[in-house]
N, C-alpha and C. Protein backbone atom coordinates (compact mmCIF):
# COMPACT_ATOMS: atom_id res chain seq x y z
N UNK A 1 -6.75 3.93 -7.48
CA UNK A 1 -7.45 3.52 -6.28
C UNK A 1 -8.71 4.34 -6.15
N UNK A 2 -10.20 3.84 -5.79
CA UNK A 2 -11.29 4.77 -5.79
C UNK A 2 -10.99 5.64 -4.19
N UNK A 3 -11.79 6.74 -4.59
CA UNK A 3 -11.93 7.77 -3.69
C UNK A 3 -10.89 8.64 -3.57
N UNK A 4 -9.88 8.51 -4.85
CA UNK A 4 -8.59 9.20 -4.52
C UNK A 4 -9.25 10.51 -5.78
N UNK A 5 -8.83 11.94 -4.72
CA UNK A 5 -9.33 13.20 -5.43
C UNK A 5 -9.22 13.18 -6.70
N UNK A 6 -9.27 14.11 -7.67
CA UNK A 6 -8.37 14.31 -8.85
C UNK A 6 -7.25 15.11 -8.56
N UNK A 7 -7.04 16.09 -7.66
CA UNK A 7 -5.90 16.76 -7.08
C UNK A 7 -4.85 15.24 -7.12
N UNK A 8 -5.62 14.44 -6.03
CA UNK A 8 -4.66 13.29 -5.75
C UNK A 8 -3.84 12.73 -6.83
N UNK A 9 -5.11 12.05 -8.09
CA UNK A 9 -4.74 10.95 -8.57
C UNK A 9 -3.93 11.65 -9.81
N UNK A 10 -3.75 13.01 -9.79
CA UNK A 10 -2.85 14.01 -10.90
C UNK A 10 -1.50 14.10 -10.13
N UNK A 11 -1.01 14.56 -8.76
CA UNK A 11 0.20 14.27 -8.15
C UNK A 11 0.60 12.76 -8.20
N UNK A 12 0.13 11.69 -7.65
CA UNK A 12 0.17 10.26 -8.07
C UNK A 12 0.49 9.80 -9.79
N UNK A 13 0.37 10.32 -10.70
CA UNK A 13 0.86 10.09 -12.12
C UNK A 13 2.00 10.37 -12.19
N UNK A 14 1.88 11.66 -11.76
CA UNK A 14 3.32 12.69 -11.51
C UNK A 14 4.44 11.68 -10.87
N UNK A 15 4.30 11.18 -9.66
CA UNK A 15 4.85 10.96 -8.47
C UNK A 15 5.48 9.61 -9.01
N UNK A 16 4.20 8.91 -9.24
CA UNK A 16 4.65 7.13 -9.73
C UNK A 16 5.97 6.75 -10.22
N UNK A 17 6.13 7.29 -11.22
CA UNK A 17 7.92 6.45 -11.95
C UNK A 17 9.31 7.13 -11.58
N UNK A 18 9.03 8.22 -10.78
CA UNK A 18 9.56 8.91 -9.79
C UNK A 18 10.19 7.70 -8.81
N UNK A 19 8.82 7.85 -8.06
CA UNK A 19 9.06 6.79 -7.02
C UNK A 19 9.73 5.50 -7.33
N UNK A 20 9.11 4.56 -8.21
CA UNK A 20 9.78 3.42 -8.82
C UNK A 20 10.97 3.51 -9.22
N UNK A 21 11.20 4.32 -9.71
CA UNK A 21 13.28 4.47 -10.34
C UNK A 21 13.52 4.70 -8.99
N UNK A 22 13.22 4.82 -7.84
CA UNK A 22 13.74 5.07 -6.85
C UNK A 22 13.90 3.87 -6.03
N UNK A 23 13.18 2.97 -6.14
CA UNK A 23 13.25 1.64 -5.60
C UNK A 23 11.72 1.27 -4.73
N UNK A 24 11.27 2.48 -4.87
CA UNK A 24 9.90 2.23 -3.78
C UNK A 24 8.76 2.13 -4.82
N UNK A 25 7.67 1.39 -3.84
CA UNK A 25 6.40 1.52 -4.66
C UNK A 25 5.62 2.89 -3.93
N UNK A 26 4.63 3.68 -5.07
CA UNK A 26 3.86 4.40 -4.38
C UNK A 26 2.35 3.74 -4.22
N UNK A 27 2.34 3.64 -2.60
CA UNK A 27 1.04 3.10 -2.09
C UNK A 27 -0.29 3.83 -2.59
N UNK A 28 -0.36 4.70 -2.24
CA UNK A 28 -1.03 6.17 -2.25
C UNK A 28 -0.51 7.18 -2.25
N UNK A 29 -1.94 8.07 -2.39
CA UNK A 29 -1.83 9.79 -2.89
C UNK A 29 -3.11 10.49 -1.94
N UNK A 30 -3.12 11.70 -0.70
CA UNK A 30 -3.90 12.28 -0.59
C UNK A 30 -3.91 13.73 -0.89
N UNK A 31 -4.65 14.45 -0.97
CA UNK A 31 -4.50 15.75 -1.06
C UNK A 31 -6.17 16.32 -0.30
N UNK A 32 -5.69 16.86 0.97
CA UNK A 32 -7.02 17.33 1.82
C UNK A 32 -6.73 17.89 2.50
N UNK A 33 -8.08 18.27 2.82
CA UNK A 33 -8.32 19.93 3.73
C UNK A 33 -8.00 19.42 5.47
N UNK A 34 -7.39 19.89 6.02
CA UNK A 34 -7.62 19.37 7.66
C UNK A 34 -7.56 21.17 8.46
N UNK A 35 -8.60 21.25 9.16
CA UNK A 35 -8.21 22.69 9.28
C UNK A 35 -8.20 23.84 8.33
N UNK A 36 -7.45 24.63 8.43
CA UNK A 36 -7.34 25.80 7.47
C UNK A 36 -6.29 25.59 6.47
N UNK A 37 -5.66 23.73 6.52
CA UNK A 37 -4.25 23.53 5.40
C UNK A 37 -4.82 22.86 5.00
N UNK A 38 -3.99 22.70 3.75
CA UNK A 38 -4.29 21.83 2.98
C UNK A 38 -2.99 21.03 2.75
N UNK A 39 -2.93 19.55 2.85
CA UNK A 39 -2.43 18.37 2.94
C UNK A 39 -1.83 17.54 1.67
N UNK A 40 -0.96 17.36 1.21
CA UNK A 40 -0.16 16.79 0.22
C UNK A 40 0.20 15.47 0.53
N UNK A 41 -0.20 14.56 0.39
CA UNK A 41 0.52 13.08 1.12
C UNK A 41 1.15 12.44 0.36
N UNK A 42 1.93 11.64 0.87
CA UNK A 42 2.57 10.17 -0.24
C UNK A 42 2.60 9.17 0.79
N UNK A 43 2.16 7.84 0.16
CA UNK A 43 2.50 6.66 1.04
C UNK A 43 3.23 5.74 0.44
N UNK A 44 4.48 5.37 0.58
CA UNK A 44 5.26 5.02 0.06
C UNK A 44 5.86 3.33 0.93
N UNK A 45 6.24 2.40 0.01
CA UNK A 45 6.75 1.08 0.71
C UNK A 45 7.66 0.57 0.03
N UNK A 46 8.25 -0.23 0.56
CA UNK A 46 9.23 -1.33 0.09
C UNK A 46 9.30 -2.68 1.07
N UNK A 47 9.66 -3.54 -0.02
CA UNK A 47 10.29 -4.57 1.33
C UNK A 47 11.09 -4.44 2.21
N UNK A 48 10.82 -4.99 3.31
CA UNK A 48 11.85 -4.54 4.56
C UNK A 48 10.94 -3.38 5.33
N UNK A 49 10.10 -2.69 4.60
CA UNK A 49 9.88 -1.65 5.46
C UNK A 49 10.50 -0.59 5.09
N UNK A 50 9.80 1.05 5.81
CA UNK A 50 10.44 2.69 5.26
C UNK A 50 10.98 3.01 6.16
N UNK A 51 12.14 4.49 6.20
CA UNK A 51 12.42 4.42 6.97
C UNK A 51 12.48 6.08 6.95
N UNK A 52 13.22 7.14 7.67
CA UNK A 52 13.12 8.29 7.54
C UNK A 52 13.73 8.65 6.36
N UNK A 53 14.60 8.20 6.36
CA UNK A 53 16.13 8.77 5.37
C UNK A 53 15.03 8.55 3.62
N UNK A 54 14.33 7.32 3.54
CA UNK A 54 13.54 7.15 2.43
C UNK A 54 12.56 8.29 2.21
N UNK A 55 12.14 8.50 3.31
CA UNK A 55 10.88 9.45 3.17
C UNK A 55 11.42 10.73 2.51
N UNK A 56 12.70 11.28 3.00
CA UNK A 56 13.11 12.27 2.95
C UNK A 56 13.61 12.25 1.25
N UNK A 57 14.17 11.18 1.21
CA UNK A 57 15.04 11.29 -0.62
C UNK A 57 13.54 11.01 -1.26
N UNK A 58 12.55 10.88 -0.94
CA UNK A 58 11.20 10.74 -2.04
C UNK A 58 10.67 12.33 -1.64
N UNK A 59 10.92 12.95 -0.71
CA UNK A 59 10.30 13.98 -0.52
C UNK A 59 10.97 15.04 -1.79
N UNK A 60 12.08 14.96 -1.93
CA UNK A 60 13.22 16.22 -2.41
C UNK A 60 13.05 15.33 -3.89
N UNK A 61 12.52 14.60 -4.31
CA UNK A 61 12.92 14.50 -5.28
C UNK A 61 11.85 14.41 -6.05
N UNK A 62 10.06 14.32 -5.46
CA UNK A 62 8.78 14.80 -5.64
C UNK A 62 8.36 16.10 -5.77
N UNK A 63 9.08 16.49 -4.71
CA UNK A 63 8.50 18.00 -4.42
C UNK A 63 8.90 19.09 -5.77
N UNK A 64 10.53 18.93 -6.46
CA UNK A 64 10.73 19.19 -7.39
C UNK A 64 10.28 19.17 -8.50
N UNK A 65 9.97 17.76 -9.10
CA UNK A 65 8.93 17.34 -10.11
C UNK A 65 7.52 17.93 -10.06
N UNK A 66 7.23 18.26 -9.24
CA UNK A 66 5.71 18.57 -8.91
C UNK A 66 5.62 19.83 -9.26
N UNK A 67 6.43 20.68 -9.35
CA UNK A 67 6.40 22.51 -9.89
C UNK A 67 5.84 22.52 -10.87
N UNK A 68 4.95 22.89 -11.16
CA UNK A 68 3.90 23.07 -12.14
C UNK A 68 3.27 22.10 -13.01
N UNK A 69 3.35 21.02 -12.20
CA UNK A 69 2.72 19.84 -13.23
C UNK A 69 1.19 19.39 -12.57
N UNK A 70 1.17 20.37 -11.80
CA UNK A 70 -0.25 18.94 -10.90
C UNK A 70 -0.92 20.52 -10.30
N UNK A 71 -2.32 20.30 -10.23
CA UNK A 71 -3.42 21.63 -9.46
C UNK A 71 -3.06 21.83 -7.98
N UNK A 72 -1.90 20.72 -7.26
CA UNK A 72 -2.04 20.75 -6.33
C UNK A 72 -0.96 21.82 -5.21
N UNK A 73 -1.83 22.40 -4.29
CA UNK A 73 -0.97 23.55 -4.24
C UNK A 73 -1.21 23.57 -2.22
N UNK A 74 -0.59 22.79 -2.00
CA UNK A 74 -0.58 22.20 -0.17
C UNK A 74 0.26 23.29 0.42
N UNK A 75 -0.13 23.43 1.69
CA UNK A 75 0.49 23.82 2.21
C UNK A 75 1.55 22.97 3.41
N UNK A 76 1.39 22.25 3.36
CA UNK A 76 1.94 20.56 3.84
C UNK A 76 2.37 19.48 2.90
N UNK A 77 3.70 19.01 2.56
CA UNK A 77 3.93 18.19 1.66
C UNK A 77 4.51 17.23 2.67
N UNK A 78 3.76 15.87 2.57
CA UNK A 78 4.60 14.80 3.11
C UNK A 78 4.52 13.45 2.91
N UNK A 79 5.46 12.81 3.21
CA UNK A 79 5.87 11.50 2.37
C UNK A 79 6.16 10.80 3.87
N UNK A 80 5.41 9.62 3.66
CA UNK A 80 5.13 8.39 4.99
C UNK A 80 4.96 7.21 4.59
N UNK A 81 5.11 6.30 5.16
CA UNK A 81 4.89 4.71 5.43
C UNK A 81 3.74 4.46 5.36
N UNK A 82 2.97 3.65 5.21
CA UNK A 82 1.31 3.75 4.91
C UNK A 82 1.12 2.75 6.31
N UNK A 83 2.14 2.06 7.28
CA UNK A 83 1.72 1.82 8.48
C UNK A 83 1.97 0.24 8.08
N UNK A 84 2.22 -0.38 9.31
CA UNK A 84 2.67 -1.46 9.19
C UNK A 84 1.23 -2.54 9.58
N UNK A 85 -0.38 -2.11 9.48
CA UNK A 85 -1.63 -2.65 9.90
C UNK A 85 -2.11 -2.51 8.76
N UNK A 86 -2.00 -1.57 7.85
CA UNK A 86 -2.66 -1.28 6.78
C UNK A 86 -3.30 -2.03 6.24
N UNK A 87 -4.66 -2.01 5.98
CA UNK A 87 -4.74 -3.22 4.97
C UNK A 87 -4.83 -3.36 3.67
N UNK A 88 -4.11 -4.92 3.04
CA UNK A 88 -3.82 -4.41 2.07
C UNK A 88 -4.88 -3.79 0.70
N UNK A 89 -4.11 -2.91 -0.27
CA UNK A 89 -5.12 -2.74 -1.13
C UNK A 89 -4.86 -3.10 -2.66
N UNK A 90 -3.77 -4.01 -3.03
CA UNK A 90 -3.32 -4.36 -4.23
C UNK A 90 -2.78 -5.34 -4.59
N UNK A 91 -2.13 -5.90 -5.74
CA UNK A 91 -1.83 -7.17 -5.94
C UNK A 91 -0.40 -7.05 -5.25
N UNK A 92 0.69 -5.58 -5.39
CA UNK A 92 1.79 -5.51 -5.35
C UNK A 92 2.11 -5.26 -3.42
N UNK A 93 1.30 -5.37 -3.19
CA UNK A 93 1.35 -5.38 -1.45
C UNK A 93 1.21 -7.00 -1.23
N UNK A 94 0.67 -8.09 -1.46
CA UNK A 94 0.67 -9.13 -1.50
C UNK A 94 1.84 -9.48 -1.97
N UNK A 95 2.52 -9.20 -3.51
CA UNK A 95 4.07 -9.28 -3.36
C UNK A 95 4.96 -9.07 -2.77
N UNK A 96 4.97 -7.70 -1.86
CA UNK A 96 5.82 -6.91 -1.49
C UNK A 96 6.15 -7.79 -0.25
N UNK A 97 5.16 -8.95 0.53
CA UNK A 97 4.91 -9.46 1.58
C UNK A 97 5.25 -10.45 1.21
N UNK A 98 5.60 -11.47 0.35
CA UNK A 98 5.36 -12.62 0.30
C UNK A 98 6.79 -13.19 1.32
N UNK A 99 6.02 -14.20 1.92
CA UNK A 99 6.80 -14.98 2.60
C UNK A 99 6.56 -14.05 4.11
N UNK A 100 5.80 -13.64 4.43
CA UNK A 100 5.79 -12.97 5.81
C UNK A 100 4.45 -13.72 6.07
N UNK A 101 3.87 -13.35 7.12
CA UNK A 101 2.50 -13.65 7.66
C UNK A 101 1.35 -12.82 7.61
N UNK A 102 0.14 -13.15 7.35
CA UNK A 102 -0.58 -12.29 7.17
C UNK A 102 -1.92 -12.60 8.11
N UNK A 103 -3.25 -11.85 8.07
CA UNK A 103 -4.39 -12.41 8.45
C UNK A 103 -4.94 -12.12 7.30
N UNK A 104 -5.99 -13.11 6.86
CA UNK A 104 -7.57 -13.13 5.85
C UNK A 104 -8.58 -12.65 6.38
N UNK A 105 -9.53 -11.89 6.49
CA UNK A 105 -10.66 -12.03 6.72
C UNK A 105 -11.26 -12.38 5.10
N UNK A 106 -12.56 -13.46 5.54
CA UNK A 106 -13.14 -13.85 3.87
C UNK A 106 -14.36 -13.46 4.31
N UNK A 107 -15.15 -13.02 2.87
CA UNK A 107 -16.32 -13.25 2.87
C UNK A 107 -17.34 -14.46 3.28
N UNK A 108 -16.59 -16.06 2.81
CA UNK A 108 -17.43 -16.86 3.10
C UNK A 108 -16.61 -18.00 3.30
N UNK A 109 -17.09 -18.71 4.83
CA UNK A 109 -16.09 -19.16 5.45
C UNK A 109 -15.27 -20.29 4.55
N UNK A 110 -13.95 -20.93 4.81
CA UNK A 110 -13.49 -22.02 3.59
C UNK A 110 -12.72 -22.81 4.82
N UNK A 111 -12.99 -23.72 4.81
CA UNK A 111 -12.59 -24.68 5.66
C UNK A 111 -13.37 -24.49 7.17
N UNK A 112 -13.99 -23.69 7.14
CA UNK A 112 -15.27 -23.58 8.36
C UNK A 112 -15.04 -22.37 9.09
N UNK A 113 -13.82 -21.69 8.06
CA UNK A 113 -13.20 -20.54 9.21
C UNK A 113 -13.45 -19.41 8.07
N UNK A 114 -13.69 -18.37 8.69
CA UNK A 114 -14.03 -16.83 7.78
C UNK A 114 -12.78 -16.27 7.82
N UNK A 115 -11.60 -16.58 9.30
CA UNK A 115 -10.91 -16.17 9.19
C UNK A 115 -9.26 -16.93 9.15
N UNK A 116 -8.32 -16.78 8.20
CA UNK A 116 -7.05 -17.53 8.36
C UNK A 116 -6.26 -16.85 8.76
N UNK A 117 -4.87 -17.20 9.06
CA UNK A 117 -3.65 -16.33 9.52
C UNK A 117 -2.53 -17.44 8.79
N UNK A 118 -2.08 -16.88 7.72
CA UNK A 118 -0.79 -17.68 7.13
C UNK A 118 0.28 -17.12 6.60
N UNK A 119 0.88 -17.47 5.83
CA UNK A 119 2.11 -16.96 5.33
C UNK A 119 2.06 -17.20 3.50
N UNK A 120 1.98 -15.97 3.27
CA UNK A 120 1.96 -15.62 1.59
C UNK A 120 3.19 -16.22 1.35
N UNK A 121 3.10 -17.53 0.29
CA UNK A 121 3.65 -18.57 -0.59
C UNK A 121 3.46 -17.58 -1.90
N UNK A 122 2.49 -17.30 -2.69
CA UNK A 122 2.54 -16.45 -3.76
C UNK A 122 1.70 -15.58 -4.01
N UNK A 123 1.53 -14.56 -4.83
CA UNK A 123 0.11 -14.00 -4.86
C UNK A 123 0.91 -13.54 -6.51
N UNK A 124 -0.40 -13.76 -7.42
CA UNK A 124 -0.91 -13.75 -8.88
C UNK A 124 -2.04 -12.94 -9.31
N UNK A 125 -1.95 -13.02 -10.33
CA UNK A 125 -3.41 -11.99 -10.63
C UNK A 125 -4.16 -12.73 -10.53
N UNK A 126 -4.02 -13.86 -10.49
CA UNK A 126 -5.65 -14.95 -10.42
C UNK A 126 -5.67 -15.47 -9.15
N UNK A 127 -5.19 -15.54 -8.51
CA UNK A 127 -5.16 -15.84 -6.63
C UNK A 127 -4.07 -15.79 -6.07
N UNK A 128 -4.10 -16.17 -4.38
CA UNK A 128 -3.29 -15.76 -3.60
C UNK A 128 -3.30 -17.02 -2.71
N UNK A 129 -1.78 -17.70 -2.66
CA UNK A 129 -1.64 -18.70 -2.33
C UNK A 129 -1.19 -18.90 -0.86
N UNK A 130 -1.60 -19.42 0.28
CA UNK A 130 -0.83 -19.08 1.59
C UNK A 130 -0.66 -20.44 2.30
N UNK A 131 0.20 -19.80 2.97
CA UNK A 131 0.56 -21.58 3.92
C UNK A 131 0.06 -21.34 5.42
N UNK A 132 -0.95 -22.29 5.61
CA UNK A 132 -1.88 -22.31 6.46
C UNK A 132 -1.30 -23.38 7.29
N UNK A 133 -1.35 -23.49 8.72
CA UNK A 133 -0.65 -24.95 9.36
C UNK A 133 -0.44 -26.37 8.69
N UNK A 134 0.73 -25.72 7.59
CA UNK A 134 1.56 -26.63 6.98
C UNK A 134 1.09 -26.84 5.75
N UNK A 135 -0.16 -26.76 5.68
CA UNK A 135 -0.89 -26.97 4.35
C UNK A 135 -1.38 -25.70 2.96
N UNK A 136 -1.43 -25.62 1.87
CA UNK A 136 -1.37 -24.22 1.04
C UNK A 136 -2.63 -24.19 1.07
N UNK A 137 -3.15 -23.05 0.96
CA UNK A 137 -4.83 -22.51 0.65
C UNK A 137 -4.57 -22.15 -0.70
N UNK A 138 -5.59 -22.03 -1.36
CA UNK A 138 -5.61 -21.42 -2.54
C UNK A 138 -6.98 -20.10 -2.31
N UNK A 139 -6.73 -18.87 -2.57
CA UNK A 139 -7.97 -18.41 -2.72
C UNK A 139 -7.99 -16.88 -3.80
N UNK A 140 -9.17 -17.14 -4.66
CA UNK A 140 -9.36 -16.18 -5.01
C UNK A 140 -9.73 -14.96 -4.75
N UNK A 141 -9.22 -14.17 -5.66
CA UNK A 141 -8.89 -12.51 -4.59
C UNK A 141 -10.68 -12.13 -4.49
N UNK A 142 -11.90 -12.27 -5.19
CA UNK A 142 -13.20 -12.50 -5.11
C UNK A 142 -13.68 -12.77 -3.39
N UNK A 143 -12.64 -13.66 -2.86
CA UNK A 143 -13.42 -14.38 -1.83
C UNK A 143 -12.53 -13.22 -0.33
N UNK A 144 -11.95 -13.16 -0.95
CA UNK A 144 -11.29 -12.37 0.31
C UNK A 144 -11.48 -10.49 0.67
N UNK A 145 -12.34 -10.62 2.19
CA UNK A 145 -12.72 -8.74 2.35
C UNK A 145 -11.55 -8.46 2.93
N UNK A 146 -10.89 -8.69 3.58
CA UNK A 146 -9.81 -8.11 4.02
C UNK A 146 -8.31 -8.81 4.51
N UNK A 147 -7.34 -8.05 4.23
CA UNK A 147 -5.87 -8.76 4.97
C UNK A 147 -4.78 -7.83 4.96
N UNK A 148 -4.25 -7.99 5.90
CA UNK A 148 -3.07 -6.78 6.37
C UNK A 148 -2.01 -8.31 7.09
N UNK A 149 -1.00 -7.40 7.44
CA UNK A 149 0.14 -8.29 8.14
C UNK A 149 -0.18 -8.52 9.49
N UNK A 150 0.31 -10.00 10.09
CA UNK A 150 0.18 -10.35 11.30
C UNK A 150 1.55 -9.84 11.88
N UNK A 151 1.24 -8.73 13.34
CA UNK A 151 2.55 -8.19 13.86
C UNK A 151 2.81 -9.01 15.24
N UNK A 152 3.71 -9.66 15.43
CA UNK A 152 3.84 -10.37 16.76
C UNK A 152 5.10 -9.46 17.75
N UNK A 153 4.74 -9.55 18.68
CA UNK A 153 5.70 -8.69 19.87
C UNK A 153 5.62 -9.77 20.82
């Protein structure tokens, strides 16, 4: 992912098949200054959603692996949900969703609208298919700036 440190994207190598034999995907990796600490992150997902008890068995079982393999030396290690607004940033977050609802924002409007709200039917490396009031969109990942999940209360 760009903008991720090298601190980061060296714990994140580390972290990755860790995480996966574990059942989760790893979203992200930060490692930053806030104050006088320094910050260790993991963002971690699955379908269904995270929960504490997850955070905690990725924490104990990262934090271990990480002894001398990575520059990174936090004084804060923690493992979180990347948030249920997030937007998304990969093909495997479009999977991880499919069949839920989402919003589009597009670059350029397609059917007269910039923006849709549907429900991920599939997503591929070559586009992302959604069901729009009743009918499928097709769009390539090119045309689309942004989409996260639609949360209804």
């Amino acid at each position: 992912m760009a903008g991720r440190s090298k601190v980061a994207q060296e714990v994140f190598e580390v972290a990755e098949p860790i995480v996966q034999a574990m059942g989760f995907d790893l979203v992200d990796c930060e490692y930053k200054k806030e104050g006088q600490f320094y910050f260790l992150r993991l963002f971690i997902d699955k379908r269904g959603g995270i929960d504490i008890e997850d955070c905690e068995a990725v924490s104990r079982e990262v934090d271990a692996a990480l002894e001398g393999k990575t520059h990174a030396d936090p004084d804060y290690f923690e493992v979180s949900s990347p948030g249920a607004t997030r937007p998304f940033t990969s093909l495997s977050d479009y999977i991880r969703h499919e069949g839920e609802e989402i919003e589009v924002s597009l670059f350029a409007a397609v059917g007269g609208s910039k923006h849709l709200e549907g429900t991920i039917k599939l997503a591929t490396e070559e586009a992302l298919v959604l069901e729009v009031g009743g009918e499928e969109v097709t769009l390539q990942w090119p045309q689309i700036a942004k989409a996260q999940r639609t949360l209804r209360f």
